[in-house]
Protein backbone atom coordinates (compact mmCIF):
# COMPACT_ATOMS: atom_id res chain seq x y z
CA UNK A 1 -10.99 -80.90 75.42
CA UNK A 2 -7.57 -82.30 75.69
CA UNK A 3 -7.28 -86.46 76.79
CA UNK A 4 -7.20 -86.99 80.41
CA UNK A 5 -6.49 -90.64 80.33
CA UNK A 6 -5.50 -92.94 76.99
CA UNK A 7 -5.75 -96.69 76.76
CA UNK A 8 -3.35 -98.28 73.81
CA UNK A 9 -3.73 -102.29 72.74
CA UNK A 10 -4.59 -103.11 76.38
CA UNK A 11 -4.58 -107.12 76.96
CA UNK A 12 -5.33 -109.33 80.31
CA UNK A 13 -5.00 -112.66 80.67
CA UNK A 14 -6.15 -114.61 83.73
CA UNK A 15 -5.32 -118.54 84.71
CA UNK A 16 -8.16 -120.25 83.89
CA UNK A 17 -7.53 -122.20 87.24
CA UNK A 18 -4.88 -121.68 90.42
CA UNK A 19 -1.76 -124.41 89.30
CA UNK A 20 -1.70 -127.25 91.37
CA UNK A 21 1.11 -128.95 92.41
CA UNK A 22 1.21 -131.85 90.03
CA UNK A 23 0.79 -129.47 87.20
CA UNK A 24 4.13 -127.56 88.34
CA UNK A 25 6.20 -130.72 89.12
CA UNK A 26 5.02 -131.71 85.28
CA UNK A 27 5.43 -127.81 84.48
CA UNK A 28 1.95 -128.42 82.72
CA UNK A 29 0.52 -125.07 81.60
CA UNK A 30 -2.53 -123.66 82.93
CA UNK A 31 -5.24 -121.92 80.04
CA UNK A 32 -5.44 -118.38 79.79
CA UNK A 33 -8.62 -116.73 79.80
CA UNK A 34 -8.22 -113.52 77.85
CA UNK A 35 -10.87 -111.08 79.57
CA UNK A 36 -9.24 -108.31 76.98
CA UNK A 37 -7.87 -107.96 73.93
CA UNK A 38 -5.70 -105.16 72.40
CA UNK A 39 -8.17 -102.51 73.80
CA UNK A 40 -7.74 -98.93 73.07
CA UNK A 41 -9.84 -95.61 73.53
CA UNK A 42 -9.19 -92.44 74.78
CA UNK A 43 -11.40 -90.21 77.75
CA UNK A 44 -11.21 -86.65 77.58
CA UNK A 45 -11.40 -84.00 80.51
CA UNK A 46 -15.02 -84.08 81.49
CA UNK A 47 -16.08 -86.49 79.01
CA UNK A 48 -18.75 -89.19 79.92
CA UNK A 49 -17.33 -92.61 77.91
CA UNK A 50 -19.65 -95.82 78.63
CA UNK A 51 -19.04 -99.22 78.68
CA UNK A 52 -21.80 -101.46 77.65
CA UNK A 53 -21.97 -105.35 76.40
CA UNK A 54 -23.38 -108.58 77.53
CA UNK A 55 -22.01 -110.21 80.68
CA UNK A 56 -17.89 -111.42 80.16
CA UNK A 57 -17.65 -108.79 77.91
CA UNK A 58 -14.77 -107.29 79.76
CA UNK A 59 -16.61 -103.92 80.75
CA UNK A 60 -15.52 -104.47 84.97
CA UNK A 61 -11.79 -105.62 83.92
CA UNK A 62 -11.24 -102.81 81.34
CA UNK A 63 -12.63 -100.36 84.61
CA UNK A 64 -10.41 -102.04 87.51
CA UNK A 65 -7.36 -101.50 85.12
CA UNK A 66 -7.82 -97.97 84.61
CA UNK A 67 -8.88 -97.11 88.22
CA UNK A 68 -5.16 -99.13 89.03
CA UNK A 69 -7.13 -102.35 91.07
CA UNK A 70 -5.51 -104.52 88.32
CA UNK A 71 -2.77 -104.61 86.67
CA UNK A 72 -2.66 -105.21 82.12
CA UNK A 73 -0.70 -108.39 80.89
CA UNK A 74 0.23 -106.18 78.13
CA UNK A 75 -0.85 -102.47 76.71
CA UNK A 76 -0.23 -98.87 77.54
CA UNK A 77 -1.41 -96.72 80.20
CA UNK A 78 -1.13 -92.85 79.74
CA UNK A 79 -2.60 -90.37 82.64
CA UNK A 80 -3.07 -86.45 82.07
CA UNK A 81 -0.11 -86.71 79.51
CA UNK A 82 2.43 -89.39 80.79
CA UNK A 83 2.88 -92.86 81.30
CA UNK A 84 1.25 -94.85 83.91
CA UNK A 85 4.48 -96.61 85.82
CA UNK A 86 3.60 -95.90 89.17
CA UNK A 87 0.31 -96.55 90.11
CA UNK A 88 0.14 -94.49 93.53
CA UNK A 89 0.52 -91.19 91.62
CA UNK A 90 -2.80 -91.89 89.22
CA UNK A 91 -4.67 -92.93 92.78
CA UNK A 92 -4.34 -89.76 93.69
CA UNK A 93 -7.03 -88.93 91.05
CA UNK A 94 -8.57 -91.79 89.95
CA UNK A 95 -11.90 -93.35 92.06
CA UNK A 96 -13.68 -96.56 91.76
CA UNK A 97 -17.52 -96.98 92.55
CA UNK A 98 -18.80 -100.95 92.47
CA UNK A 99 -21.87 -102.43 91.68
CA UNK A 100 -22.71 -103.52 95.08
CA UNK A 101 -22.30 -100.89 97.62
CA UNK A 102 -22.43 -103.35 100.49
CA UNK A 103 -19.89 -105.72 99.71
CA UNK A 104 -17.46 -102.82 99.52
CA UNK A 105 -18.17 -101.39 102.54
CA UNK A 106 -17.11 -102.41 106.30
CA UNK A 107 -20.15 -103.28 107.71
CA UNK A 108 -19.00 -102.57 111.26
CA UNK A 109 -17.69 -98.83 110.16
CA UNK A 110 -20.11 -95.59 110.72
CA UNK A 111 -20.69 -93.30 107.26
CA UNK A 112 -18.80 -90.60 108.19
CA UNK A 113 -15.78 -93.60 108.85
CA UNK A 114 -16.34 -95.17 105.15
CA UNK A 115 -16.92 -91.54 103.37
CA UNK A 116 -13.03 -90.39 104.96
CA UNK A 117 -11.80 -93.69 104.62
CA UNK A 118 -9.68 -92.78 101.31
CA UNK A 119 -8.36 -89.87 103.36
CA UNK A 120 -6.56 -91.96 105.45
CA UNK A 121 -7.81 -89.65 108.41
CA UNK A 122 -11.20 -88.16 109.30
CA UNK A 123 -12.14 -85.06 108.00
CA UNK A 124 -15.65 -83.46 108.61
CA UNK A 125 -15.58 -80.64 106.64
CA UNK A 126 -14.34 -83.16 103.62
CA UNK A 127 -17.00 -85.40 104.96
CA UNK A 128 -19.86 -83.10 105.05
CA UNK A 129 -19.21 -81.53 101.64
CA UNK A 130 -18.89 -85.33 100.40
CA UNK A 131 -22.38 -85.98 101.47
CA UNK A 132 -24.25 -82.93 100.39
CA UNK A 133 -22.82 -83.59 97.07
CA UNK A 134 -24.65 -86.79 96.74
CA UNK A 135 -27.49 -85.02 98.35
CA UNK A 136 -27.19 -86.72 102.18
CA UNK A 137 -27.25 -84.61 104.98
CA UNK A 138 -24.56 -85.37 106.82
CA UNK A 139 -26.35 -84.85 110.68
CA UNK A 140 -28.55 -87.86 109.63
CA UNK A 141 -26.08 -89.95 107.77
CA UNK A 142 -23.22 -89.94 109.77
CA UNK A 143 -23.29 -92.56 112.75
CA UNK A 144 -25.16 -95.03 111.06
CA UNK A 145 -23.64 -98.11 109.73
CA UNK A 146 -24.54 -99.68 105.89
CA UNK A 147 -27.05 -101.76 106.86
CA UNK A 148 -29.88 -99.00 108.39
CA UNK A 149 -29.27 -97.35 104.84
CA UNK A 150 -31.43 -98.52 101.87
CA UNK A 151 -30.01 -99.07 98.48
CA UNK A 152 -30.31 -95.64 97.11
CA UNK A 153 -28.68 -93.93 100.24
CA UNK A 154 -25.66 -96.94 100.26
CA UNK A 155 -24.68 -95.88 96.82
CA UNK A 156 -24.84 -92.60 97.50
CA UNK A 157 -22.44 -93.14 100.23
CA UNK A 158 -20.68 -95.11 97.96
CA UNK A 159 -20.29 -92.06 95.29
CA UNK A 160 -19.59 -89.46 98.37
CA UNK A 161 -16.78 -91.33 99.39
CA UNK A 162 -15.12 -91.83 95.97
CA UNK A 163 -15.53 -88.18 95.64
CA UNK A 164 -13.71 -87.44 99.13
CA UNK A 165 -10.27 -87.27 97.54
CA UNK A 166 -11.49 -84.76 94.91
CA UNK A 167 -10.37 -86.86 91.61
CA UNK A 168 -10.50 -86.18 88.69
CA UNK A 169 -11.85 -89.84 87.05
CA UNK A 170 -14.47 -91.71 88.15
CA UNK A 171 -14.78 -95.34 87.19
CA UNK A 172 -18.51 -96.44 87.79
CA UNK A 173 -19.59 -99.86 87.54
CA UNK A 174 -23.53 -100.50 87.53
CA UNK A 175 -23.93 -97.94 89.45
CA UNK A 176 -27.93 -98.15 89.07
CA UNK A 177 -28.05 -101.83 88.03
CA UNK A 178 -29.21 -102.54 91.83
CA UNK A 179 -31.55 -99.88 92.16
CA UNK A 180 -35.49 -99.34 91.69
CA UNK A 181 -36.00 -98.07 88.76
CA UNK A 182 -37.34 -93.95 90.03
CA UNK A 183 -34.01 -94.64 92.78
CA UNK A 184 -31.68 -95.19 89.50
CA UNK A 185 -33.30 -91.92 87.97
CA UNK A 186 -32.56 -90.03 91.17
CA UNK A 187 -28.83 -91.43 90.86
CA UNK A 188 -28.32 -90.61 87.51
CA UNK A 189 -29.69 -87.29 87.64
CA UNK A 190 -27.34 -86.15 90.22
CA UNK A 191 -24.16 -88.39 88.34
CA UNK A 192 -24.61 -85.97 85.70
CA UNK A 193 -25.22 -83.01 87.69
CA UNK A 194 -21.89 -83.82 89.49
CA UNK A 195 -19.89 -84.64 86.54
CA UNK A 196 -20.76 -81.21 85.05
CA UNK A 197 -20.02 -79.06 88.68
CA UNK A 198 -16.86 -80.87 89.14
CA UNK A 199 -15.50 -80.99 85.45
CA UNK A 200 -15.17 -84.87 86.34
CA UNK A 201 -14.74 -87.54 83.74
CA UNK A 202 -16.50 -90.72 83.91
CA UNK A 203 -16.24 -94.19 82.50
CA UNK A 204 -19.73 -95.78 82.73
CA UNK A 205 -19.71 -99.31 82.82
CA UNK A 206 -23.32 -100.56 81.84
CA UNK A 207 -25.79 -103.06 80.00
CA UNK A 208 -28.42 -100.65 79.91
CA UNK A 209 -28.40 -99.29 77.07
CA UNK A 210 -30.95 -96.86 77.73
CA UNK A 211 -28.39 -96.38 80.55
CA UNK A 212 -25.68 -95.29 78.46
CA UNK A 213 -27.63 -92.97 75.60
CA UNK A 214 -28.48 -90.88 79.09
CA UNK A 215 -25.29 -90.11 80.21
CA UNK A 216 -22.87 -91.24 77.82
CA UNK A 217 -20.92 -88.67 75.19
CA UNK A 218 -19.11 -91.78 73.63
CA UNK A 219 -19.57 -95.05 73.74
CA UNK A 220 -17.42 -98.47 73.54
CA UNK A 221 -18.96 -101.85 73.14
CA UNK A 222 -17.24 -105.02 74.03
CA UNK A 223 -17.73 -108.21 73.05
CA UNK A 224 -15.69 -110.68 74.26
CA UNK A 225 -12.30 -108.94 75.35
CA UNK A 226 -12.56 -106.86 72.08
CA UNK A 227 -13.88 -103.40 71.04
CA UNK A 228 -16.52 -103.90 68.11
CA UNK A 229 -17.62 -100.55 68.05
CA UNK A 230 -16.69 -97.37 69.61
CA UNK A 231 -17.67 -93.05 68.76
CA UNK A 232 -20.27 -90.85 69.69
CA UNK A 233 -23.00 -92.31 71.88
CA UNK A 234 -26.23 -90.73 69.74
CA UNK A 235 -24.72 -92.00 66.53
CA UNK A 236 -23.58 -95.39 67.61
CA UNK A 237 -26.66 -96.05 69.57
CA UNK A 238 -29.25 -94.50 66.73
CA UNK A 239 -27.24 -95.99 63.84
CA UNK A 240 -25.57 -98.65 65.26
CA UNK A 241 -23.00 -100.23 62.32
CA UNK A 242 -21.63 -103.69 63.75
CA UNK A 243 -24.41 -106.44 64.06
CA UNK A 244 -23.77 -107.02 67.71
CA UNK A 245 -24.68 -103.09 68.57
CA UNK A 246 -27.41 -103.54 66.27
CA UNK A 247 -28.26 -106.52 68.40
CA UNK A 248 -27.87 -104.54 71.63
CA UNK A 249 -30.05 -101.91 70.68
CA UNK A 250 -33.15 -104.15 68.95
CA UNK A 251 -33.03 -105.97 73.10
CA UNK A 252 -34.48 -102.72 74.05
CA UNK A 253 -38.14 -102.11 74.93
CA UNK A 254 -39.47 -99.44 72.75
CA UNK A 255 -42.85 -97.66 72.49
CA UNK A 256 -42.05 -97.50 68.81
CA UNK A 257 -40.69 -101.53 68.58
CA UNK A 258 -42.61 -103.84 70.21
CA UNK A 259 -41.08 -106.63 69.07
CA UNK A 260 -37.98 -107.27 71.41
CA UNK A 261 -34.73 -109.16 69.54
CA UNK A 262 -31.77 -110.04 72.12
CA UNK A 263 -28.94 -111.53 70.82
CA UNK A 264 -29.30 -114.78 69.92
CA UNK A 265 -26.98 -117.65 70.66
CA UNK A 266 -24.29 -117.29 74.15
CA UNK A 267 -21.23 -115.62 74.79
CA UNK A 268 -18.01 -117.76 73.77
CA UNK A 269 -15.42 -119.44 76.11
CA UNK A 270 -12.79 -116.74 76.50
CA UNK A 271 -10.23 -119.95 76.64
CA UNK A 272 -11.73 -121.27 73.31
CA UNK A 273 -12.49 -118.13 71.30
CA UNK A 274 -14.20 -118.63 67.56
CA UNK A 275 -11.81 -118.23 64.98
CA UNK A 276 -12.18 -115.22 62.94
CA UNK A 277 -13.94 -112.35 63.83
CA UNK A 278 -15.80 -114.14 67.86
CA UNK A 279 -18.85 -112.84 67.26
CA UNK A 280 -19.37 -114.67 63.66
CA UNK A 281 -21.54 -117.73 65.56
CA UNK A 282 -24.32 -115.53 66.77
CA UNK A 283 -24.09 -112.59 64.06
CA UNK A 284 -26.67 -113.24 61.29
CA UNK A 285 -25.10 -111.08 58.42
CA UNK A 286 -21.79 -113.23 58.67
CA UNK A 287 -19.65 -113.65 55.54
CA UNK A 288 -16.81 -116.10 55.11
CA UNK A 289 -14.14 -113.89 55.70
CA UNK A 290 -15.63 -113.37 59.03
CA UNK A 291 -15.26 -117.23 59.92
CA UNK A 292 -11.86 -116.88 58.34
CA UNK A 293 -10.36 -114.05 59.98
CA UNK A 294 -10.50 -111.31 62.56
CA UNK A 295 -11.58 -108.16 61.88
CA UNK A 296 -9.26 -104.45 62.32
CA UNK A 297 -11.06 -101.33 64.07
CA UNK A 298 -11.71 -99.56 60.29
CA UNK A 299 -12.56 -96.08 60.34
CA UNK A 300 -15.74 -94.90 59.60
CA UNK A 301 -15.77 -91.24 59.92
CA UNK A 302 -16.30 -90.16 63.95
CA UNK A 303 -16.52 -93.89 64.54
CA UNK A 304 -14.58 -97.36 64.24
CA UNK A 305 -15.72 -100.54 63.48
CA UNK A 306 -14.19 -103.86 63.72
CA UNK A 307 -16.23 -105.15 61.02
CA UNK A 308 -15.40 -107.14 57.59
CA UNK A 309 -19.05 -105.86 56.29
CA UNK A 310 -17.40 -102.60 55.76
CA UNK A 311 -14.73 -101.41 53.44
CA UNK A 312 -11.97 -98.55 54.74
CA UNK A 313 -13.89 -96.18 53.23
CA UNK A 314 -16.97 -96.78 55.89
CA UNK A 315 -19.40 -98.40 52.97
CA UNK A 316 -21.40 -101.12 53.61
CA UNK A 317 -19.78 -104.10 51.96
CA UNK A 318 -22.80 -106.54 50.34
CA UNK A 319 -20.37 -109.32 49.09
């Protein structure tokens, strides 16, 4: 599969506050929150790449970047082969589905209205075929407004009308986070059944982990603005290698585990970050180079980790 869209040492900043005018008379400078941090990965055509970390991890940032809603402080963007300098060109194939259908919807405009909307015209046939993807039919679905829809059939309408423009990558952000739970199975079941009609690639932004092992083929976890571990999503998640994916995958209920271990400790400041590697507060396998120093992305076969416990040659490091 050749790369559809590359990422390279992406970085946003935010103002920790809006500048008031006494601070810019006394050209005071406002704190940057760093949401990301020299982020990089690569999605291939038709590839499924998710997302997953605590809350502030980045994972919503990192997706409103690459579907062109926000713009990087820093980094590169490359779509189907070139750089990303104008941003109209990669909306002509790049989608964005949020985690609450309703706030992104105009509550006063009629399905078949929100489903053409990125057509910039109404087209029924577009419309229709929209709908039936996300298994709507469109005679039932198309004069009502959001709020005679349940949450299952918003997000659908939600998914139809990212799809309306034909694209090629989908950015999906909790898709099912808002959903029961036989509703999110429903959803996911047809994601993938989509993703694999259309030749569609995804980035799946979730903290399910369960989630992810579904529908993922790689995975990236964030922690903090930074990658900590990112490859294949049945050998990260099975044999996780950084302590925070360990931690990740120990939260999760298991018929085989029934002793459940989240993460201990909270997420840091993103205006204070630890020094060293930022998760070395909550990580209970820290060593003092990790207090010392932040860690690189080190290579460990089909996966990288940005780990001190682990030489370059992807062996567990005891000292």
């Amino acid at each position: 599969m050749s790369e559809l869209y590359v990422v390279r040492n992406l970085t946003k900043e935010f103002p920790a506050y809006k500048q008031g005018l006494i601070d810019s008379l006394l050209r005071k400078n406002v704190p940057q929150l760093r949401a990301l941090e020299n982020v990089s990965l690569d999605v291939k055509e038709g590839e499924v790449v998710g997302v997953v970390g605590e809350s502030g991890s980045g994972k919503t940032t990192l997706g409103k970047i690459m579907a062109m809603i926000e713009k990087p402080t820093s980094g590169e963007l490359l779509f189907m082969g070139k750089e990303v300098k104008d941003p109209k060109e990669v909306l002509k194939n790049v989608s964005m589905v949020f985690q609450n259908p309703l706030t992104s919807m105009n509550p006063r405009m009629r399905v078949k209205d929100i489903v053409s909307e990125p057509l910039g015209r109404y087209d029924e046939d577009a419309v229709k075929d929209a709908l039936e993807k996300v298994g709507l039919e469109f005679s039932y679905v198309m004069d009502k407004l959001p709020r005679e829809l349940s949450g299952g059939q918003l997000q659908r309408v939600a998914i139809a009308r990212a799809l309306s423009r034909k694209v090629k990558f989908l950015v999906l952000d909790e898709p099912t986070s808002a959903l029961d739970v036989s509703v999110q199975a429903q959803v996911l079941n047809m994601l993938a059944d989509i993703q694999i009609e259309m030749g569609l690639s995804y980035l799946f932004i979730t903290h399910n982990i369960a989630v992810a092992r579904f529908i993922a083929d790689k995975i990236i976890v964030l922690y903090a603005g930074k990658v900590m571990e990112i490859g294949n999503s049945d050998k990260v998640l099975n044999d996780p290698a950084h302590p925070y994916t360990r931690s990740l995958v120990e939260s999760l209920p298991s018929l085989q585990r029934k002793e459940v271990k989240p993460p201990e400790g909270e997420v840091p400041s993103l205006i204070n970050l630890p020094k060293g590697c930022r998760f070395n507060p909550r990580c209970p396998m820290a060593i003092s180079i990790c207090r010392e120093k932040e860690p690189p992305l080190i290579e460990m076969g089909d996966r990288k980790v940005a780990c001190w416990l682990y030489q370059t040659d992807g062996k567990e490091n005891d000292s």
